[in-house]
N, C-alpha and C. Protein backbone atom coordinates (compact mmCIF):
# COMPACT_ATOMS: atom_id res chain seq x y z
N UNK A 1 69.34 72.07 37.89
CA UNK A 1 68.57 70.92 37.47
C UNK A 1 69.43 69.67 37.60
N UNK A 2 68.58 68.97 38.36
CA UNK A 2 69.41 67.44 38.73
C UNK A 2 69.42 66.30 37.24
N UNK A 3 70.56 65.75 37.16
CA UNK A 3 70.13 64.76 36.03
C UNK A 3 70.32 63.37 36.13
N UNK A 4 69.12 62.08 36.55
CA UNK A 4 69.76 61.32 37.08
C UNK A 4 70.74 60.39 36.29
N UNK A 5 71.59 59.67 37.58
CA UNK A 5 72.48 59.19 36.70
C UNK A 5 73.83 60.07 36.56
N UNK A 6 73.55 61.50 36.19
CA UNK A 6 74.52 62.23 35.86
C UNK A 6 75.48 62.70 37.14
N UNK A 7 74.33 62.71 38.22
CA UNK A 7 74.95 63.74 39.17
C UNK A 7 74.60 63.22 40.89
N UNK A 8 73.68 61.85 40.75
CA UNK A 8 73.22 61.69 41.82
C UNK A 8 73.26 60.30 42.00
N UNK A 9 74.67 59.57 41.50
CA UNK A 9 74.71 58.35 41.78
C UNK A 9 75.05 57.73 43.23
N UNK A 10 74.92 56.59 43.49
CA UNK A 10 75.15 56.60 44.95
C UNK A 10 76.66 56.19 45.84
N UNK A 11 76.40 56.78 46.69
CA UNK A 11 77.68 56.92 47.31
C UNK A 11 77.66 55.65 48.28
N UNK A 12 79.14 55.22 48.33
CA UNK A 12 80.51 53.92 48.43
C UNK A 12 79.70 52.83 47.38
N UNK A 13 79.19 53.61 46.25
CA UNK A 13 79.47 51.89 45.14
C UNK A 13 80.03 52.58 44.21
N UNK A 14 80.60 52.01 43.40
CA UNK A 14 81.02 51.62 41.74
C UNK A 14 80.21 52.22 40.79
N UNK A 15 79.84 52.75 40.04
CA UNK A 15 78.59 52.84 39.08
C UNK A 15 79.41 52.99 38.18
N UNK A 16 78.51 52.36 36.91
CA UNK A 16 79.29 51.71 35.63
C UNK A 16 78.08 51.68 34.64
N UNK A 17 78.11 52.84 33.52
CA UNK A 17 77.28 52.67 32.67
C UNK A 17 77.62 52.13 30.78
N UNK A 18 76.71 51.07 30.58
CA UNK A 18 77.37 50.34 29.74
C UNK A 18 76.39 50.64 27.98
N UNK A 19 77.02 52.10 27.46
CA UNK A 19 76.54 52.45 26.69
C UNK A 19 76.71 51.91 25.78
N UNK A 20 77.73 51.00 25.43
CA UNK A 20 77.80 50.09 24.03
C UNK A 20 77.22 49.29 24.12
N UNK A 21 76.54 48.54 25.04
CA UNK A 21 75.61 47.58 24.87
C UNK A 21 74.01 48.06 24.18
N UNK A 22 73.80 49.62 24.45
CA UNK A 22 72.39 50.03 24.41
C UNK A 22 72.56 50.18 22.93
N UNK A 23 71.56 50.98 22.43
CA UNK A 23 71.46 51.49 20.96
C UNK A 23 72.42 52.56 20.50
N UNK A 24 72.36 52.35 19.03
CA UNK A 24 73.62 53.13 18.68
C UNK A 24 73.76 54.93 18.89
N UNK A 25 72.38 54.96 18.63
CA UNK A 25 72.17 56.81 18.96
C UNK A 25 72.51 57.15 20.37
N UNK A 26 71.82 56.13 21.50
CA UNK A 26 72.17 56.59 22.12
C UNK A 26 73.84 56.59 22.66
N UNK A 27 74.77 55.46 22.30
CA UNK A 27 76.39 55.66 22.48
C UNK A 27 77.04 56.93 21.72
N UNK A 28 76.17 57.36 20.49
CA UNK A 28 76.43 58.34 19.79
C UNK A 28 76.24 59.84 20.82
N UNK A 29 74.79 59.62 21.63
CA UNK A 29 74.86 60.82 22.27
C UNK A 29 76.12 60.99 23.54
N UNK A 30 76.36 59.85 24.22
CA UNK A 30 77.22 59.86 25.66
C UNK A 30 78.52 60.45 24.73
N UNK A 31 78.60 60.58 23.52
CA UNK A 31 80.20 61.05 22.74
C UNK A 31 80.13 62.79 22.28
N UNK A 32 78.80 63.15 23.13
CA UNK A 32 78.72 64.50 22.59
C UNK A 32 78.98 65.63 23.36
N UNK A 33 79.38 66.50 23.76
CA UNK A 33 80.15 67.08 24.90
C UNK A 33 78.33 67.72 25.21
N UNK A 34 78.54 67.86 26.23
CA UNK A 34 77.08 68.76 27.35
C UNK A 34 75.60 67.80 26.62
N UNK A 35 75.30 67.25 25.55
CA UNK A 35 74.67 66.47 25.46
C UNK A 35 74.68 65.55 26.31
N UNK A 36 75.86 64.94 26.56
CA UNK A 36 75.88 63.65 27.09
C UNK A 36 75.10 63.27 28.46
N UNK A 37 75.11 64.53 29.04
CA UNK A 37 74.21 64.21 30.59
C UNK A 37 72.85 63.68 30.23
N UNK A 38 72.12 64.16 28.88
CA UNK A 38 71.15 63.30 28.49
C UNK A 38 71.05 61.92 28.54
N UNK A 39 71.77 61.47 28.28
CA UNK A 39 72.44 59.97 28.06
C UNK A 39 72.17 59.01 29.13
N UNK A 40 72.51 59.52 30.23
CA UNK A 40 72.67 58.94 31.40
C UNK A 40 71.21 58.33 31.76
N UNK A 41 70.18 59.47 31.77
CA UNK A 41 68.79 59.08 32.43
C UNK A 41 68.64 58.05 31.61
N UNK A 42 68.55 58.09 29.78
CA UNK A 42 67.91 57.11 29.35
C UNK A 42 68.77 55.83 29.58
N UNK A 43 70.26 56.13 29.65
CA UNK A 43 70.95 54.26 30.20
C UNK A 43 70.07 53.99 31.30
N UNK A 44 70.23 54.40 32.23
CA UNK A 44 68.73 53.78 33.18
C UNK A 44 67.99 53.13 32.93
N UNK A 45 67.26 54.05 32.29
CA UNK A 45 65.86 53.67 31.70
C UNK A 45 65.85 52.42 31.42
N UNK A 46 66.80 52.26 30.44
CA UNK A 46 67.16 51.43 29.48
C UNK A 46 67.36 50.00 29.92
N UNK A 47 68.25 50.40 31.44
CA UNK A 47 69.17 48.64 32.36
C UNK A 47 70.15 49.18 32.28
N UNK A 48 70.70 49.64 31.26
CA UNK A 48 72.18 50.07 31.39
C UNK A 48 73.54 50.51 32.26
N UNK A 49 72.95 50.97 33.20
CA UNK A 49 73.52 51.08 34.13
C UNK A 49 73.34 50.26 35.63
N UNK A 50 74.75 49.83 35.98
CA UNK A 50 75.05 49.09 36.74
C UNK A 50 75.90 49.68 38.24
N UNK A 51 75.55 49.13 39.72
CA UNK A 51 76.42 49.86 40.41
C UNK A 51 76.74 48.73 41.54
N UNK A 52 77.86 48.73 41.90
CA UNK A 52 78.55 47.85 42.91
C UNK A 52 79.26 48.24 43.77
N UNK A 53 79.04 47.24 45.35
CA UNK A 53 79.55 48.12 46.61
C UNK A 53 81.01 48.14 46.23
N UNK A 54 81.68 48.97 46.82
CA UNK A 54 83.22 48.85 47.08
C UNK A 54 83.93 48.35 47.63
N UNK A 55 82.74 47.94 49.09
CA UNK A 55 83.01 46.76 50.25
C UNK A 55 82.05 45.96 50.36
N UNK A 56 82.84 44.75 50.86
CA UNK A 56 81.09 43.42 50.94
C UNK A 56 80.43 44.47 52.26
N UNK A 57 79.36 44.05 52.35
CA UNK A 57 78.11 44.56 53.17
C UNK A 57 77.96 46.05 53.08
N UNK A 58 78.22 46.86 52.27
CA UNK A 58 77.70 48.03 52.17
C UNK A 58 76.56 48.07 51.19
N UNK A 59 75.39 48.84 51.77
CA UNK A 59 73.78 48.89 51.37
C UNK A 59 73.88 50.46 50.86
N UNK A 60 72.63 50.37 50.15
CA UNK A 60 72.32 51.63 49.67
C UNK A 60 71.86 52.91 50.51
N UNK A 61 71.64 53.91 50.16
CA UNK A 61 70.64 54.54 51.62
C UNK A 61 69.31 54.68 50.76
N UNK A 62 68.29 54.69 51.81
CA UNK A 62 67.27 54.78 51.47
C UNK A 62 66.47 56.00 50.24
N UNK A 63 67.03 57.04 50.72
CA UNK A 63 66.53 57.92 49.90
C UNK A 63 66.71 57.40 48.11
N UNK A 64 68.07 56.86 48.01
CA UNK A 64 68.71 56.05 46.36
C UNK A 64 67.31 55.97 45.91
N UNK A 65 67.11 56.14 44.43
CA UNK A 65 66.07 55.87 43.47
C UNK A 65 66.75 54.79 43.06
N UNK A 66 66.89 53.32 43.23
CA UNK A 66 66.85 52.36 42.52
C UNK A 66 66.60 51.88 41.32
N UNK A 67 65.34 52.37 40.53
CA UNK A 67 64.14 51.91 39.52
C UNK A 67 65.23 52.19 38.63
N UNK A 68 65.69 51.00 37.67
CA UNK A 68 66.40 51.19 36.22
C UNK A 68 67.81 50.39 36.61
N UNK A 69 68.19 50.89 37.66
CA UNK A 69 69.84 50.17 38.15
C UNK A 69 70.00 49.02 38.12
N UNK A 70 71.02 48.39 37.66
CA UNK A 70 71.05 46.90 38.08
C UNK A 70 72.15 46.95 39.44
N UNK A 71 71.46 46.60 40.41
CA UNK A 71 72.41 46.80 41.76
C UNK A 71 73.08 45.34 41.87
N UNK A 72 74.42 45.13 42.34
CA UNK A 72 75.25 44.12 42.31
C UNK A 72 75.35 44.14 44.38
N UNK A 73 75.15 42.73 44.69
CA UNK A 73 74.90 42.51 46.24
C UNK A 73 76.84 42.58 46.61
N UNK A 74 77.82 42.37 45.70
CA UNK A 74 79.27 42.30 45.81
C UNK A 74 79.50 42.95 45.29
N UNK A 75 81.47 43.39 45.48
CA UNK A 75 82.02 43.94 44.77
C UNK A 75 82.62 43.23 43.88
N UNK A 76 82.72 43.94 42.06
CA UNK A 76 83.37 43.37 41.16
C UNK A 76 84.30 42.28 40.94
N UNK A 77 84.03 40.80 40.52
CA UNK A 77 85.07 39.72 40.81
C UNK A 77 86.35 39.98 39.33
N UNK A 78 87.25 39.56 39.60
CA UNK A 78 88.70 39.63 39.23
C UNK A 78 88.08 39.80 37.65
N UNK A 79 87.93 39.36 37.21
CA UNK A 79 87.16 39.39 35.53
C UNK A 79 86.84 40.82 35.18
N UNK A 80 85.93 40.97 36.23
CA UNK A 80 85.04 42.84 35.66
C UNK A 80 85.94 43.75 36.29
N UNK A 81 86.76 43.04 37.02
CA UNK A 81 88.12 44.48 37.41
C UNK A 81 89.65 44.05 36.37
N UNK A 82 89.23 43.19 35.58
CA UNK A 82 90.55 43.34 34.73
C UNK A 82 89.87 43.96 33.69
N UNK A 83 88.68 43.79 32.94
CA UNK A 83 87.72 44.59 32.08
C UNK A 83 88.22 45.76 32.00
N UNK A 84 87.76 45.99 33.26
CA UNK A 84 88.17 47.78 32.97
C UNK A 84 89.29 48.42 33.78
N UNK A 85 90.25 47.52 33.76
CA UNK A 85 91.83 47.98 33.94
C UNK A 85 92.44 48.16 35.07
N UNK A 86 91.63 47.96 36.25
CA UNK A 86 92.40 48.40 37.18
C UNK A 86 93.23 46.69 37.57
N UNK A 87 92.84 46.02 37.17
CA UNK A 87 93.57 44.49 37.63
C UNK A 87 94.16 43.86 36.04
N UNK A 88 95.38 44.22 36.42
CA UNK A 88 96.17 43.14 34.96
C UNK A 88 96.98 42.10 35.73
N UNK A 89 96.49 41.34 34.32
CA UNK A 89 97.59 39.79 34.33
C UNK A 89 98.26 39.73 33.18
N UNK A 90 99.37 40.03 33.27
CA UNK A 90 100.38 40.41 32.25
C UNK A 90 100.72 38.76 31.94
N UNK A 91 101.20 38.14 30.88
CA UNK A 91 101.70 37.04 30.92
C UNK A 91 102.94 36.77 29.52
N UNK A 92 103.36 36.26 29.04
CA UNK A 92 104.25 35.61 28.51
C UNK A 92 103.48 35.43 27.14
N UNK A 93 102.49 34.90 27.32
CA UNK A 93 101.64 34.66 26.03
C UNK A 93 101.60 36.26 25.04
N UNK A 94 101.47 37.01 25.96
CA UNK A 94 101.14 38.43 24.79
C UNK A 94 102.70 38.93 24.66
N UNK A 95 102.65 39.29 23.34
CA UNK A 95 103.92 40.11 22.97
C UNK A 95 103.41 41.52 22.80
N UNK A 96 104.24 42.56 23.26
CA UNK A 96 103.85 43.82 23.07
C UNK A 96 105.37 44.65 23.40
N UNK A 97 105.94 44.30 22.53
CA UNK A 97 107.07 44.99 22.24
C UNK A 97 107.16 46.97 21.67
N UNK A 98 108.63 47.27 22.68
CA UNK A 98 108.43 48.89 22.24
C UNK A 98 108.39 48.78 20.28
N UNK A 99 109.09 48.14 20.13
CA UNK A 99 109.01 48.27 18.49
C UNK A 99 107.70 48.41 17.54
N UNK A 100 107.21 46.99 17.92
CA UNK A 100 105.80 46.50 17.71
C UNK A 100 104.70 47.86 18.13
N UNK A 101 104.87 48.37 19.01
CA UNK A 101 103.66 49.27 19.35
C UNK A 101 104.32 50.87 18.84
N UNK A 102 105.03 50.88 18.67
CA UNK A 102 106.11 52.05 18.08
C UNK A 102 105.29 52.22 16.32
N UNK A 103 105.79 51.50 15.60
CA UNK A 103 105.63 50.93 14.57
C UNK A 103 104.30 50.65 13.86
N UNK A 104 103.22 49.54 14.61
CA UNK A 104 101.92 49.07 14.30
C UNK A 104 101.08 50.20 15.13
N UNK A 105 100.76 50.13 16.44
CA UNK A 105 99.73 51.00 17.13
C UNK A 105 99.87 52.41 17.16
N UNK A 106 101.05 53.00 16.79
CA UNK A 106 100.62 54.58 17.52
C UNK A 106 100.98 55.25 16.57
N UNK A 107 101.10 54.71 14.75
CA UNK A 107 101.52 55.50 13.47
C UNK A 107 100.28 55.36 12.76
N UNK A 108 99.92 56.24 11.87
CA UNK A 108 99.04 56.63 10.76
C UNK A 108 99.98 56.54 9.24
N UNK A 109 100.02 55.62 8.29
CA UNK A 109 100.49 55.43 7.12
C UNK A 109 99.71 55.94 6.45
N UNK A 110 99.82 57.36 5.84
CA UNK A 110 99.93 58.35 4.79
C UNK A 110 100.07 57.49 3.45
N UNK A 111 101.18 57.67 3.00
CA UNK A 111 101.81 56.86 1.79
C UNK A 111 102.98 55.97 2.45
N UNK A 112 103.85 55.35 1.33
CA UNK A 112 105.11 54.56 1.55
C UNK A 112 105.87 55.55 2.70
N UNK A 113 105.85 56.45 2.21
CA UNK A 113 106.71 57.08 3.05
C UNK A 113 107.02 58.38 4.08
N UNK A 114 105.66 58.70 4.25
CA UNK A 114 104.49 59.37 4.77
C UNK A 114 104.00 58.44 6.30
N UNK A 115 104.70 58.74 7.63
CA UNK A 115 103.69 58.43 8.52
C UNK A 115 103.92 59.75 9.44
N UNK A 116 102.40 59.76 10.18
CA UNK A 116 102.42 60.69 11.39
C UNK A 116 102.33 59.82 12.87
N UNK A 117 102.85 60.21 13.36
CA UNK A 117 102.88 59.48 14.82
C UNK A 117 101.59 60.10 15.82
N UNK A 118 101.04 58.97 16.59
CA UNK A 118 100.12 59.37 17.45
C UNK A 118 99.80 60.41 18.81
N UNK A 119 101.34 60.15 18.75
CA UNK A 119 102.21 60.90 20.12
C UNK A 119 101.96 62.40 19.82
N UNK A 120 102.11 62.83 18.47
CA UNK A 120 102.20 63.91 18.12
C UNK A 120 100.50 65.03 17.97
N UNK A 121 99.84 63.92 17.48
CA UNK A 121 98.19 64.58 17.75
C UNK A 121 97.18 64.76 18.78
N UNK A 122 97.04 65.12 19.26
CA UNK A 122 95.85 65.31 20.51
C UNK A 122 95.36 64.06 21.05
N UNK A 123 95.70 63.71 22.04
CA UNK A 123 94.90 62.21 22.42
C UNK A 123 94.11 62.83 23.58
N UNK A 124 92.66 63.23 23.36
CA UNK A 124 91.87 63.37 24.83
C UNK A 124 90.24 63.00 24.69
N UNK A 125 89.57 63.34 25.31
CA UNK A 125 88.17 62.91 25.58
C UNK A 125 87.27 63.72 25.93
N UNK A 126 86.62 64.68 25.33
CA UNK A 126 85.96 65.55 26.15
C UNK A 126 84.51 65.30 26.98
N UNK A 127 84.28 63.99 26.73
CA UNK A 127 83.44 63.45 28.06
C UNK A 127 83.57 62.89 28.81
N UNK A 128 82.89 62.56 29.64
CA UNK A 128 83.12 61.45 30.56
C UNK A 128 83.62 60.43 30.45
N UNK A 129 82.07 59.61 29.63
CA UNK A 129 82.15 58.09 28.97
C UNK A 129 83.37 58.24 28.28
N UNK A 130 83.42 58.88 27.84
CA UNK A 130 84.85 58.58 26.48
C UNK A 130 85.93 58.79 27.20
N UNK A 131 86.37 59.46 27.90
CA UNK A 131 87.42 59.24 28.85
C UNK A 131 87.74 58.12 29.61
N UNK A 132 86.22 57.35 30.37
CA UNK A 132 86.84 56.11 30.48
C UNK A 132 86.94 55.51 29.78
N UNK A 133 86.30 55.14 28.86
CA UNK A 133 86.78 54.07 27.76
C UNK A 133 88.07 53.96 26.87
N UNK A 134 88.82 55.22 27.16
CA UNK A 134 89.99 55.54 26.53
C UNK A 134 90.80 55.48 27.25
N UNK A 135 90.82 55.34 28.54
CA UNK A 135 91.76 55.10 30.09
C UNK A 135 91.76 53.39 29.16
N UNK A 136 90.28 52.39 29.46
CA UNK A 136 90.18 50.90 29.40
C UNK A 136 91.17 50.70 28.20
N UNK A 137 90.89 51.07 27.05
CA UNK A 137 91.47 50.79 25.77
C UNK A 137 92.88 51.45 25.82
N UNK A 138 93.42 52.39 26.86
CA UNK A 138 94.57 52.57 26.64
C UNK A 138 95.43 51.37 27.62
N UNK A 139 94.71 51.38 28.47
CA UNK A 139 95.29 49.87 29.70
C UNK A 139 95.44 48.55 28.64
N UNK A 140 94.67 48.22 28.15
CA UNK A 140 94.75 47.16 27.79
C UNK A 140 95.53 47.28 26.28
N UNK A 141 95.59 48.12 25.58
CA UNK A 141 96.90 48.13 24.79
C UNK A 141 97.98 48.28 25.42
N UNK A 142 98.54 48.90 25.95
CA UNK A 142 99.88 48.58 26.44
C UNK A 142 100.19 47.88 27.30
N UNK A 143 98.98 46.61 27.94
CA UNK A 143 99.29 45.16 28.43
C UNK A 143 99.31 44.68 27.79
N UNK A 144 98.85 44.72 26.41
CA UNK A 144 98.95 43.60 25.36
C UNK A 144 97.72 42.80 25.23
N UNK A 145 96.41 43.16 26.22
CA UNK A 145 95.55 42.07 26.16
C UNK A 145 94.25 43.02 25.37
N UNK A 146 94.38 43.83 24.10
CA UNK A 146 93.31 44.59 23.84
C UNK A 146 92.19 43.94 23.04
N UNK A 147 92.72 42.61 22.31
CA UNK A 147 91.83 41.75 21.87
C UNK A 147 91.16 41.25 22.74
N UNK A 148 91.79 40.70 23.87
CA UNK A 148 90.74 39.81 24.69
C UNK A 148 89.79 41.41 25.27
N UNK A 149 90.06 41.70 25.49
CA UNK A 149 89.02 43.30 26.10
C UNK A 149 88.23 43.45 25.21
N UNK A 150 88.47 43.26 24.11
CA UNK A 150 87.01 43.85 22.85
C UNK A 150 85.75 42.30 22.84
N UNK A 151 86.78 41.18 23.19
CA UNK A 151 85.85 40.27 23.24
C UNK A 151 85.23 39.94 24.67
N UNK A 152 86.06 40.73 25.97
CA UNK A 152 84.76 40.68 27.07
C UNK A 152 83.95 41.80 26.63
N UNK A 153 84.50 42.87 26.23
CA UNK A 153 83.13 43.67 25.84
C UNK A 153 81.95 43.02 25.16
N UNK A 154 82.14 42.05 24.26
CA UNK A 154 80.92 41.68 23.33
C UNK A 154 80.17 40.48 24.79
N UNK A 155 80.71 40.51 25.68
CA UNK A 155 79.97 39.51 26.79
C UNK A 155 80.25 38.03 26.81
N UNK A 156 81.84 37.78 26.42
CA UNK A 156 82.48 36.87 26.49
C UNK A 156 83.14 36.31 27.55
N UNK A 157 83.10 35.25 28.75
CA UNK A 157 83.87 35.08 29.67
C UNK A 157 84.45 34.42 29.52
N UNK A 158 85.87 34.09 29.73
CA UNK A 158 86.88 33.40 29.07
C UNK A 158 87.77 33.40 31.11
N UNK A 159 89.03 32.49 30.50
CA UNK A 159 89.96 32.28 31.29
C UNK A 159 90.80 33.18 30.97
N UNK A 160 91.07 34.74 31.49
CA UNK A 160 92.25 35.70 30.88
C UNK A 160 93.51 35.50 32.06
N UNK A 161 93.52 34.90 33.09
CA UNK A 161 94.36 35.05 33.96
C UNK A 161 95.71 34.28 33.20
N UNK A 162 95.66 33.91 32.46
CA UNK A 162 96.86 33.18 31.48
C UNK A 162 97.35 31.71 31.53
């Protein structure tokens, strides 16, 4: 059984489904292991999902079910590829020191004197969605730019190049 979305997206684009924007049940379902292929048809449904060529002038093929996609005529500009990590601009402005991220990001404070380190507990994803989003959120913490990332998520465009 085919599931769209899940298994039949189209080939040389990008596809990018943007479950935190939709309703909360449904981001709740894309976090559920073998549920989650559910997920997919209704982001569709929904708009939610988005797909972009990899190269300028590459088209869809005909057979593609379109209906629900938001199809992008380009590929991703510098903004929606630093979004989701594959393009950083590291700069001077962010501090992200081994100490600082040693210390603040990757400990759990128990009591005074009580911490467990992050290093030490399971860091994985057993879906999809959550795997990328944990690739994005792990990129952009250890560039230092994880604030500005939570605020392009809310659909903020800003000047991040520094």
């Amino acid at each position: 059984m085919k599931f769209k979305g899940w298994d039949d997206s189209p080939s040389d684009f990008q596809c990018e489904f943007n479950f935190h924007r939709g309703p909360k049940w449904l981001l709740l379902l894309s976090h559920i292991p073998y549920f989650e292929r559910y997920a997919y048809p209704k982001a569709i449904e929904l708009g939610l999902a988005e797909a972009w060529p990899r190269e300028v002038g590459v088209n869809l093929e005909q057979s593609f079910d379109s209906n629900g996609w938001i199809i992008h005529d380009s590929p991703k500009d510098d903004f929606e590829r630093w979004v989701e990590g594959s393009l950083a601009f590291l700069t001077h402005k962010k501090k992200n020191s081994l100490t600082r991220f040693l210390l603040t990001r990757r400990t759990i404070h128990i009591t005074g004197n009580l911490v467990i380190f992050w290093h030490v507990l399971p860091r994985f994803s057993l879906t999809r969605y959550g795997s990328h989003i944990k690739f994005q959120r792990d990129i952009h913490r250890l560039n230092g730019t994880y604030k500005d990332y939570k605020r392009a998520l809310r659909g903020e465009r800003f000047d991040f190049s520094g």
